[in-house]
PDB file of N, CA and C in Angstrom:
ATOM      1  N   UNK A   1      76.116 104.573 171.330  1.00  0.00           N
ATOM      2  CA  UNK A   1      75.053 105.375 171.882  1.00  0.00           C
ATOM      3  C   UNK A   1      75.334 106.837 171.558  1.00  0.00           C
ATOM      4  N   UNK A   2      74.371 107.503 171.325  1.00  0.00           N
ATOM      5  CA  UNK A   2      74.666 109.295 171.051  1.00  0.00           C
ATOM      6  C   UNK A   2      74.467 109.477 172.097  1.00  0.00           C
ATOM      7  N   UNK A   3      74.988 110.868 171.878  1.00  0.00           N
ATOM      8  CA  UNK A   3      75.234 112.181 172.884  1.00  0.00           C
ATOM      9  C   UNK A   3      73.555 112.177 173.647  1.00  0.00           C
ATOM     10  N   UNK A   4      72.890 112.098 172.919  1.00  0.00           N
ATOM     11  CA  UNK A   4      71.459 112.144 173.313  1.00  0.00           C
ATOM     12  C   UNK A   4      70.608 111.000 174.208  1.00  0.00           C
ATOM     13  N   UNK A   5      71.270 109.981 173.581  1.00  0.00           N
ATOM     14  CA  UNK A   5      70.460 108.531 173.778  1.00  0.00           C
ATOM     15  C   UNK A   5      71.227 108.435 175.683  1.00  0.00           C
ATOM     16  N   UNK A   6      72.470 109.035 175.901  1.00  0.00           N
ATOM     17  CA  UNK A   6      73.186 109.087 177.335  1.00  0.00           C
ATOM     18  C   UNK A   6      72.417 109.467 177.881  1.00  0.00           C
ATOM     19  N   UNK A   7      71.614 110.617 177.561  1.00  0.00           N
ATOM     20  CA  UNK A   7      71.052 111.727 178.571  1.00  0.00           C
ATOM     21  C   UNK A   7      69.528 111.166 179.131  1.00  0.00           C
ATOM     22  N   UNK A   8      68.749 110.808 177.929  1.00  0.00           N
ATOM     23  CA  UNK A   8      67.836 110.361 177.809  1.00  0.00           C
ATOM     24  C   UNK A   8      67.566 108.674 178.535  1.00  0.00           C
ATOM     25  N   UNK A   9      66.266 108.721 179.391  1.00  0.00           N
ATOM     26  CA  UNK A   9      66.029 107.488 179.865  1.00  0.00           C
ATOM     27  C   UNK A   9      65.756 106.578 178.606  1.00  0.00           C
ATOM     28  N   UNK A  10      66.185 105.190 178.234  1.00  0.00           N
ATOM     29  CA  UNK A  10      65.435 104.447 177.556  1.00  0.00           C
ATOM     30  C   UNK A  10      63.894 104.208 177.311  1.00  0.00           C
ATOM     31  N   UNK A  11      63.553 104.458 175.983  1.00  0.00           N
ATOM     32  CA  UNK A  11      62.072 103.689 175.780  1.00  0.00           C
ATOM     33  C   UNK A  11      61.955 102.357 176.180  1.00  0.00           C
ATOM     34  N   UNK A  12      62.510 101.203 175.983  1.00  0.00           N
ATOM     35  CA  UNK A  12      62.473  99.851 176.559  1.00  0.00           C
ATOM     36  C   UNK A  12      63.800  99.225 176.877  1.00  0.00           C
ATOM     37  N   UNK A  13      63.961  98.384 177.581  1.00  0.00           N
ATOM     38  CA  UNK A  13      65.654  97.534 177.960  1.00  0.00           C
ATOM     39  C   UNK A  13      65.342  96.368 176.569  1.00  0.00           C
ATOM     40  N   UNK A  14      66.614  95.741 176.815  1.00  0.00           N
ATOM     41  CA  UNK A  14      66.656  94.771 175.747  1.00  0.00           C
ATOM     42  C   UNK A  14      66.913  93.251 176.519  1.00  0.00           C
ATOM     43  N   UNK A  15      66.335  92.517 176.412  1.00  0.00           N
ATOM     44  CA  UNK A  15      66.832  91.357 177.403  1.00  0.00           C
ATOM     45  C   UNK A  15      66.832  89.860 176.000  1.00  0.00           C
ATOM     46  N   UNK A  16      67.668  88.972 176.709  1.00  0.00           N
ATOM     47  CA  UNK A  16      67.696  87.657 176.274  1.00  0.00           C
ATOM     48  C   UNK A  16      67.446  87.088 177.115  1.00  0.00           C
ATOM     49  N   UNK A  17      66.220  86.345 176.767  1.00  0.00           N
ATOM     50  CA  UNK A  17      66.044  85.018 177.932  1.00  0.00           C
ATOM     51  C   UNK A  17      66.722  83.561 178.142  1.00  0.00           C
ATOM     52  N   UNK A  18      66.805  83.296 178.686  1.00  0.00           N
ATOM     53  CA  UNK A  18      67.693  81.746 178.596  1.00  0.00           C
ATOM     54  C   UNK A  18      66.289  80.811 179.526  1.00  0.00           C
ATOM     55  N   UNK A  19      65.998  79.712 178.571  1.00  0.00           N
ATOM     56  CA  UNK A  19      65.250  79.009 179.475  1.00  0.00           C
ATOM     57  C   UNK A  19      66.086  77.198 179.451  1.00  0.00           C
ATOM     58  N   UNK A  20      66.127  76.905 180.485  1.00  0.00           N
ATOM     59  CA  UNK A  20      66.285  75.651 180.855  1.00  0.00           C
ATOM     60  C   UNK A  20      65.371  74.500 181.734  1.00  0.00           C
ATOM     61  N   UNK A  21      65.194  73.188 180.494  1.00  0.00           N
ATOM     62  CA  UNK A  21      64.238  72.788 181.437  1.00  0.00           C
ATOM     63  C   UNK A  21      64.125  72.027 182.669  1.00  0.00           C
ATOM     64  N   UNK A  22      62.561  72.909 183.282  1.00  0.00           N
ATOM     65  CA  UNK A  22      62.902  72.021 184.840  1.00  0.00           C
ATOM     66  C   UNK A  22      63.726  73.572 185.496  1.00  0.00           C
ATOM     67  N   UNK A  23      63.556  74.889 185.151  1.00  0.00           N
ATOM     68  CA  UNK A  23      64.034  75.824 185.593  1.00  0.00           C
ATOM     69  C   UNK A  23      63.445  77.000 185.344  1.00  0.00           C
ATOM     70  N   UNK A  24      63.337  78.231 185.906  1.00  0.00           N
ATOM     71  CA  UNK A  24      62.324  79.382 185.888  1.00  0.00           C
ATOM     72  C   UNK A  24      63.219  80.035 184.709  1.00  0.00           C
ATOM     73  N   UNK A  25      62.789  80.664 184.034  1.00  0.00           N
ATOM     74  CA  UNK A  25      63.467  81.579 182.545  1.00  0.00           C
ATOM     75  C   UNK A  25      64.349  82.637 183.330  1.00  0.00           C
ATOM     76  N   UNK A  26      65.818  82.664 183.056  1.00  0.00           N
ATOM     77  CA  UNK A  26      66.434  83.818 183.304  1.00  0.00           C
ATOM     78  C   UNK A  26      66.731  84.796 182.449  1.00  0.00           C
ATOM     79  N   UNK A  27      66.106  86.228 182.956  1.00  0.00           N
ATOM     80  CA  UNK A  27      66.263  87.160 182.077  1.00  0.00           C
ATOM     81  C   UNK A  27      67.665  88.218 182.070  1.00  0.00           C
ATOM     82  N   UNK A  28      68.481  87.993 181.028  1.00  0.00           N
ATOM     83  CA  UNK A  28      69.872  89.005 180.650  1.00  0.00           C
ATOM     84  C   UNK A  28      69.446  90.303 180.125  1.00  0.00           C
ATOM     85  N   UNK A  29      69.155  90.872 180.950  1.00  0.00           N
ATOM     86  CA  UNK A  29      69.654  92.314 180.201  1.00  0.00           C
ATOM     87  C   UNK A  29      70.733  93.054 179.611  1.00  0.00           C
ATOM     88  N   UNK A  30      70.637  93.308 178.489  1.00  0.00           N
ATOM     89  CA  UNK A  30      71.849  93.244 177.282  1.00  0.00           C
ATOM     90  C   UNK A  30      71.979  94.693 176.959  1.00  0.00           C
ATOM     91  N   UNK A  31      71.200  95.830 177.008  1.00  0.00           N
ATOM     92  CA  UNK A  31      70.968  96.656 175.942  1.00  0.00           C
ATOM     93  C   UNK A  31      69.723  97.496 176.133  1.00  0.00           C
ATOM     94  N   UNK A  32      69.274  98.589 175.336  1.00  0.00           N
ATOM     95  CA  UNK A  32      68.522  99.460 175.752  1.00  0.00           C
ATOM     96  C   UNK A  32      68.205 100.095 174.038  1.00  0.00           C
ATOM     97  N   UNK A  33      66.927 100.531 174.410  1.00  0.00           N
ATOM     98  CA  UNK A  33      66.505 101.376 173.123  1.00  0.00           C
ATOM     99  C   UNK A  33      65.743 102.543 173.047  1.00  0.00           C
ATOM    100  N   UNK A  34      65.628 103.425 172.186  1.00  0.00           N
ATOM    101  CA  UNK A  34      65.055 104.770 172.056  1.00  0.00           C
ATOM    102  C   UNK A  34      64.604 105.112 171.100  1.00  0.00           C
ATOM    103  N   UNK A  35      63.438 105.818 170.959  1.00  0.00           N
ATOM    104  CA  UNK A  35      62.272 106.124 169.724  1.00  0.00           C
ATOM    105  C   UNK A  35      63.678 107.076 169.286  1.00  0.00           C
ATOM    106  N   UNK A  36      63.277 106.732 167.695  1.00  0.00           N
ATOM    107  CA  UNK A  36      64.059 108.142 166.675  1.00  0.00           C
ATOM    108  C   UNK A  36      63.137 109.314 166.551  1.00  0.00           C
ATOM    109  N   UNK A  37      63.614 110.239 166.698  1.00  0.00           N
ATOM    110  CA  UNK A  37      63.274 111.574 166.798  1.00  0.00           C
ATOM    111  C   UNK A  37      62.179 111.883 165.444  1.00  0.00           C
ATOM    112  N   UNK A  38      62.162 111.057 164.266  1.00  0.00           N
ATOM    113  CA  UNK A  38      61.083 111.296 164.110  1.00  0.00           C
ATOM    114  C   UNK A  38      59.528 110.022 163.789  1.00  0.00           C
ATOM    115  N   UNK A  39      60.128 109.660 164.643  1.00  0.00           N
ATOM    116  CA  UNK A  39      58.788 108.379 165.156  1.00  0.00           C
ATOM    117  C   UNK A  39      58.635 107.352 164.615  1.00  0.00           C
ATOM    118  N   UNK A  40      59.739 106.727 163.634  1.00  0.00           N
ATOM    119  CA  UNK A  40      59.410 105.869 162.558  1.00  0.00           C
ATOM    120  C   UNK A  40      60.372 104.948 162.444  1.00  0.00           C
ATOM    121  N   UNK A  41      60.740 105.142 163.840  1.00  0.00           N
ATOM    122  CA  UNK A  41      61.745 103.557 164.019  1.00  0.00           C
ATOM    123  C   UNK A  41      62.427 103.929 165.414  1.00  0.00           C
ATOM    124  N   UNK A  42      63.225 102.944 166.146  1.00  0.00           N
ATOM    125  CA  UNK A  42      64.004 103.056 167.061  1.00  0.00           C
ATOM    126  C   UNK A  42      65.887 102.823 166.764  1.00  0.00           C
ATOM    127  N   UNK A  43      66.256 103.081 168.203  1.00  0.00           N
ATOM    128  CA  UNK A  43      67.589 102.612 168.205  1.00  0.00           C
ATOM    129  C   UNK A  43      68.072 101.863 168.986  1.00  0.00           C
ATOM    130  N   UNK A  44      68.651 100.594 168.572  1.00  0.00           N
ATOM    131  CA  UNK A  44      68.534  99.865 169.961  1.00  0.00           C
ATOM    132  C   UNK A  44      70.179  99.591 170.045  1.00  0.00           C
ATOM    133  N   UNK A  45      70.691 100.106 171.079  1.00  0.00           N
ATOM    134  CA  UNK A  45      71.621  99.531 171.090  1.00  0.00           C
ATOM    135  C   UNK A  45      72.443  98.626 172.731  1.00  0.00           C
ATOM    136  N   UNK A  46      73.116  97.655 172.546  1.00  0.00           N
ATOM    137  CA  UNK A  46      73.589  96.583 173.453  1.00  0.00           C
ATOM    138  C   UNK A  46      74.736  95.827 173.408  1.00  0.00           C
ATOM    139  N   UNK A  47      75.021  95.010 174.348  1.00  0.00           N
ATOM    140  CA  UNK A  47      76.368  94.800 174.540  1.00  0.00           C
ATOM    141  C   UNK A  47      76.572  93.760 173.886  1.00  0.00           C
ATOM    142  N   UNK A  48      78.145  93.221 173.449  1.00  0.00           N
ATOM    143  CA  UNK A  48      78.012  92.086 172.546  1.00  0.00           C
ATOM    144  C   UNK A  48      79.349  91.731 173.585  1.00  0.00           C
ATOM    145  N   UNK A  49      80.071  90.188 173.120  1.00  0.00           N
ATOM    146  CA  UNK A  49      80.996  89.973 173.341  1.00  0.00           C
ATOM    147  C   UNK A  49      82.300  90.898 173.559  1.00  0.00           C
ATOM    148  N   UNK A  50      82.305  91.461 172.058  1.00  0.00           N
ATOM    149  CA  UNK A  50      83.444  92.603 171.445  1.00  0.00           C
ATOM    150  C   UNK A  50      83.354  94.034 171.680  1.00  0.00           C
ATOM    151  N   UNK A  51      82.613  94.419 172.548  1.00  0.00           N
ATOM    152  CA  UNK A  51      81.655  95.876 172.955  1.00  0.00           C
ATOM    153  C   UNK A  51      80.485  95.508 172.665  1.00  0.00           C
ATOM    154  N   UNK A  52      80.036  96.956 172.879  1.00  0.00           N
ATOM    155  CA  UNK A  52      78.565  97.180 171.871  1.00  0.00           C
ATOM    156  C   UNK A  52      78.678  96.690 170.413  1.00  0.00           C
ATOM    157  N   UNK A  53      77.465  97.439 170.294  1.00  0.00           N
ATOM    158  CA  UNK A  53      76.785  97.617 168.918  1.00  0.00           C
ATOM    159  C   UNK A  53      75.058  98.201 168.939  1.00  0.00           C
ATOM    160  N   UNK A  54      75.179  98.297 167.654  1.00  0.00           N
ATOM    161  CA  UNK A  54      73.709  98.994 167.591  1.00  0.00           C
ATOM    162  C   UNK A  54      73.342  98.847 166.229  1.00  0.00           C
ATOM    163  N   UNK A  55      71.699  98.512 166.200  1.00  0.00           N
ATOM    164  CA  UNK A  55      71.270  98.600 165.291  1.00  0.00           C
ATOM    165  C   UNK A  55      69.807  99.461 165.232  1.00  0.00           C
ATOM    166  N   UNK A  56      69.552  99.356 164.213  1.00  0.00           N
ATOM    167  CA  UNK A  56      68.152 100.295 163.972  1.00  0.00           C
ATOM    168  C   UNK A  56      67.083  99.670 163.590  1.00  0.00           C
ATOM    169  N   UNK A  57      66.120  99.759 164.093  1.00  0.00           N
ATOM    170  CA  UNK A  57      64.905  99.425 163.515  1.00  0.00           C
ATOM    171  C   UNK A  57      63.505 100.325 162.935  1.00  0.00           C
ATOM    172  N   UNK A  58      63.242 100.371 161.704  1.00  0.00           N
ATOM    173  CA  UNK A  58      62.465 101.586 161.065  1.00  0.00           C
ATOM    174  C   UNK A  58      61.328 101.013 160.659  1.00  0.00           C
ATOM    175  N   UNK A  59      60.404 101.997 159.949  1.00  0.00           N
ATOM    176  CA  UNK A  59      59.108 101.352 159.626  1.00  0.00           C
ATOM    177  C   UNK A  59      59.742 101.211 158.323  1.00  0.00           C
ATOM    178  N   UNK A  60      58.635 100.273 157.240  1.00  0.00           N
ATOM    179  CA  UNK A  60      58.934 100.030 156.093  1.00  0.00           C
ATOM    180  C   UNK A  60      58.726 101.108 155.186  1.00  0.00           C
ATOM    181  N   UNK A  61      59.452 101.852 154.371  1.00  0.00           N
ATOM    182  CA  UNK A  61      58.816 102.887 153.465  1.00  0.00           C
ATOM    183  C   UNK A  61      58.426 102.257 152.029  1.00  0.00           C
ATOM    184  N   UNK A  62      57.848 103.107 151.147  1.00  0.00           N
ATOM    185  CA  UNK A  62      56.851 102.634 149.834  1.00  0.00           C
ATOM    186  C   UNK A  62      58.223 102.225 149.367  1.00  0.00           C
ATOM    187  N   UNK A  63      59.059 101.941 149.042  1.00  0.00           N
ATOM    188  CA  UNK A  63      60.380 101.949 148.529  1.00  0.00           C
ATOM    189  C   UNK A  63      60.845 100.078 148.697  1.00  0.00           C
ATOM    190  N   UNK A  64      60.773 100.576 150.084  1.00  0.00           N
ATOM    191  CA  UNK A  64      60.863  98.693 150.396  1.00  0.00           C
ATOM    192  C   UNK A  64      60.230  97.956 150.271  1.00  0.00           C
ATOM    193  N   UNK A  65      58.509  98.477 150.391  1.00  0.00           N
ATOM    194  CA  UNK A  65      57.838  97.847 150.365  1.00  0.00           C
ATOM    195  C   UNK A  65      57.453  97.083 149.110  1.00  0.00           C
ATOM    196  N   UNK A  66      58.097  97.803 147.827  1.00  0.00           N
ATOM    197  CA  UNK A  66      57.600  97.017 146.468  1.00  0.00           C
ATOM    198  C   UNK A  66      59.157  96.071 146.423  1.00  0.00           C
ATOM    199  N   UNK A  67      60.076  96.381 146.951  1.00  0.00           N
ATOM    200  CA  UNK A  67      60.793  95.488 146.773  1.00  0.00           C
ATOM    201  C   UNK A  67      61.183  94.290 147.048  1.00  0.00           C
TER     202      UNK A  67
END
């Protein structure tokens, strides 16, 4: 997480659901995410076994897109 992403409330939580049947869906909250500063993807980052981690998610640019 940055210096920033601490300070800052999350844009959305990150959850895993677990459903079992014959049982109501339990929701894990794992993790948290935040718009990138310039609007064209987020950062999501959450807990794993081994710590965190984090990954990014961006829009597609003309670049990727032919590829």
């Amino acid at each position: 997480m940055t210096k920033e992403q601490s300070k800052a409330k999350p844009d959305f939580h990150v959850f895993v659901v677990e459903t079992k049947e014959g049982k109501d869906p339990f929701w894990w909250k794992i993790g948290a995410a935040w718009a990138n500063k310039d609007g064209k993807g987020y950062s999501v980052e959450f807990m794993t076994p081994n710590g965190s981690a984090r990954i990014v998610l961006r829009e597609p640019s003309e670049e990727t897109k032919t590829s």
